[in-house]
Protein backbone atom coordinates (compact mmCIF):
# COMPACT_ATOMS: atom_id res chain seq x y z
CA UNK A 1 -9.56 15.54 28.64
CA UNK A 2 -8.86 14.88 32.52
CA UNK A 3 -9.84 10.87 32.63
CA UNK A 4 -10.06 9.32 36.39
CA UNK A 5 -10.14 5.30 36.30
CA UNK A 6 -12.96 3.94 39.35
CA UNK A 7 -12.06 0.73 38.37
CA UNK A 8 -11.47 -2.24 35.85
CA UNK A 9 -10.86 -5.67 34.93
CA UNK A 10 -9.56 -7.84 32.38
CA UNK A 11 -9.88 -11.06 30.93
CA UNK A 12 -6.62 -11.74 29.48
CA UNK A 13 -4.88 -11.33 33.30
CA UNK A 14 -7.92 -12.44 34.82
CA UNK A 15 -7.81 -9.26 37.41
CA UNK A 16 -9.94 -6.55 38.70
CA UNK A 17 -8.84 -3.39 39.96
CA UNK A 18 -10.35 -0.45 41.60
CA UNK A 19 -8.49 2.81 42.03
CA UNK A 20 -7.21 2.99 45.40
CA UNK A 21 -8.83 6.47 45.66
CA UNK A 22 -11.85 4.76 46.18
CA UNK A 23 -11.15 2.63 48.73
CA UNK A 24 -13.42 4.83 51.38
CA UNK A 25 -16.71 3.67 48.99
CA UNK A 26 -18.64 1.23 50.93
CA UNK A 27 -17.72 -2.57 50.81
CA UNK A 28 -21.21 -3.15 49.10
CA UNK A 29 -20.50 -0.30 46.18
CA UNK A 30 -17.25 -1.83 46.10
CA UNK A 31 -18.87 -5.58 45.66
CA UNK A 32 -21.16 -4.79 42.75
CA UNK A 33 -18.50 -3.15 41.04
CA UNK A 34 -16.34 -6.25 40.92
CA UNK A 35 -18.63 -8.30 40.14
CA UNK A 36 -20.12 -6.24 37.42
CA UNK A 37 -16.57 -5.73 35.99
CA UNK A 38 -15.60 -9.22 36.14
CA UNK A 39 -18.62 -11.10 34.51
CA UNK A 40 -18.62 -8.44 31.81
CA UNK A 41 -15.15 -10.04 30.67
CA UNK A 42 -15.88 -13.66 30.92
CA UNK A 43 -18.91 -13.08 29.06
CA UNK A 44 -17.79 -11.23 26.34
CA UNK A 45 -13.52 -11.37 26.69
CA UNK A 46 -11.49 -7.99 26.79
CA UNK A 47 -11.01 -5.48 28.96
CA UNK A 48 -13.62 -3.19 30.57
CA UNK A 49 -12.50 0.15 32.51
CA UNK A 50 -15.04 2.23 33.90
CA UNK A 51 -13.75 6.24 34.20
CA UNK A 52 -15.38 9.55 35.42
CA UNK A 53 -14.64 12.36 32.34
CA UNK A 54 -13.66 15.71 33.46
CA UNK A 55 -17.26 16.99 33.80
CA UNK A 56 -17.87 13.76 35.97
CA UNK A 57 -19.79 11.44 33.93
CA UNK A 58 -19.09 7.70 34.37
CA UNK A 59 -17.90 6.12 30.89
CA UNK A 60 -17.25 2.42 29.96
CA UNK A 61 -14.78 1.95 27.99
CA UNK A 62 -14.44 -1.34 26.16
CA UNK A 63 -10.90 -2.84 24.52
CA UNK A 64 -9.84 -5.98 23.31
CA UNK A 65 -6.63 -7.47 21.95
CA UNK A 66 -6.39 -7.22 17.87
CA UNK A 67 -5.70 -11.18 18.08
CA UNK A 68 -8.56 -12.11 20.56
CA UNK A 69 -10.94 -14.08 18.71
CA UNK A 70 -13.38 -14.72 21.42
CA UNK A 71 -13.94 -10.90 21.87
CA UNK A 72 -17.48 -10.83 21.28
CA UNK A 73 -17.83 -6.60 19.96
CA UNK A 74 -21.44 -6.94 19.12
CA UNK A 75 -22.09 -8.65 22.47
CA UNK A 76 -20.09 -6.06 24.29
CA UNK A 77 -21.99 -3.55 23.15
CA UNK A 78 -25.43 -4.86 23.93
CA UNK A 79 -24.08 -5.77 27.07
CA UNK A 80 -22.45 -2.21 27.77
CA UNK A 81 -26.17 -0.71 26.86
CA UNK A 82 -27.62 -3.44 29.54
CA UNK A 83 -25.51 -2.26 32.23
CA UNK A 84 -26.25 1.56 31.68
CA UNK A 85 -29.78 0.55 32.25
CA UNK A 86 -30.04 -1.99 35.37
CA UNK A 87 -27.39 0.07 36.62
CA UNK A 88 -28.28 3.56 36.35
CA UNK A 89 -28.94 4.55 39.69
CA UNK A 90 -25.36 3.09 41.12
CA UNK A 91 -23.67 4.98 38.07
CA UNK A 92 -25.79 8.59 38.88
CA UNK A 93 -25.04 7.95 42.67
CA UNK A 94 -21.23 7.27 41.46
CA UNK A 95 -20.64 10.26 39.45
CA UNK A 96 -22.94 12.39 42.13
CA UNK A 97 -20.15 11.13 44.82
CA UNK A 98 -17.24 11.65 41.81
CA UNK A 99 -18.24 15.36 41.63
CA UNK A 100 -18.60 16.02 45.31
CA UNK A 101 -15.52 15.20 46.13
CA UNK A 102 -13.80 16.30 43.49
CA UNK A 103 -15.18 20.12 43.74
């Protein structure tokens, strides 16, 4: 399975990233992403990656160290299901852009 990272951050380096393929999405896009990636891991700790699947569909992907003891799994998980729902049309407009340009 073809996996293509949008963009990430983590707790334990206290960094974001975003792909530098997607550099060309607007500043605003670009914005939300960071923030929603970065208070996902001071909330719950960890790392969070979001990544388009090979048929284009936006995942979130979750991880934590096996000695972090703050990682908060039930939390990330309601918190993962919270962000699939305020965010849903950014994510459908995301993975409509993913598959356009990838085609």
């Amino acid at each position: 399975m073809e996996r293509q990272v949008l963009c990430g951050a983590s707790y334990y380096e206290q960094k974001f990233y975003l792909n530098p393929v997607y550099e060309v999405l607007p500043q605003q896009i670009k914005d939300e992403l960071k923030i929603l990636c970065v208070l996902f891991v001071q909330e719950v700790s960890g790392i969070i990656i979001l990544e388009f699947n090979d048929q284009g569909d936006l995942n979130i992907v979750v991880t934590a160290r096996d000695d972090d003891m703050y990682f908060d799994e039930i939390g990330s998980e309601l918190k993962v299901r919270q962000m699939r729902k305020e965010k849903a049309e950014l994510f459908a407009q995301l993975e409509e852009y993913y598959k356009a340009v990838e085609e």
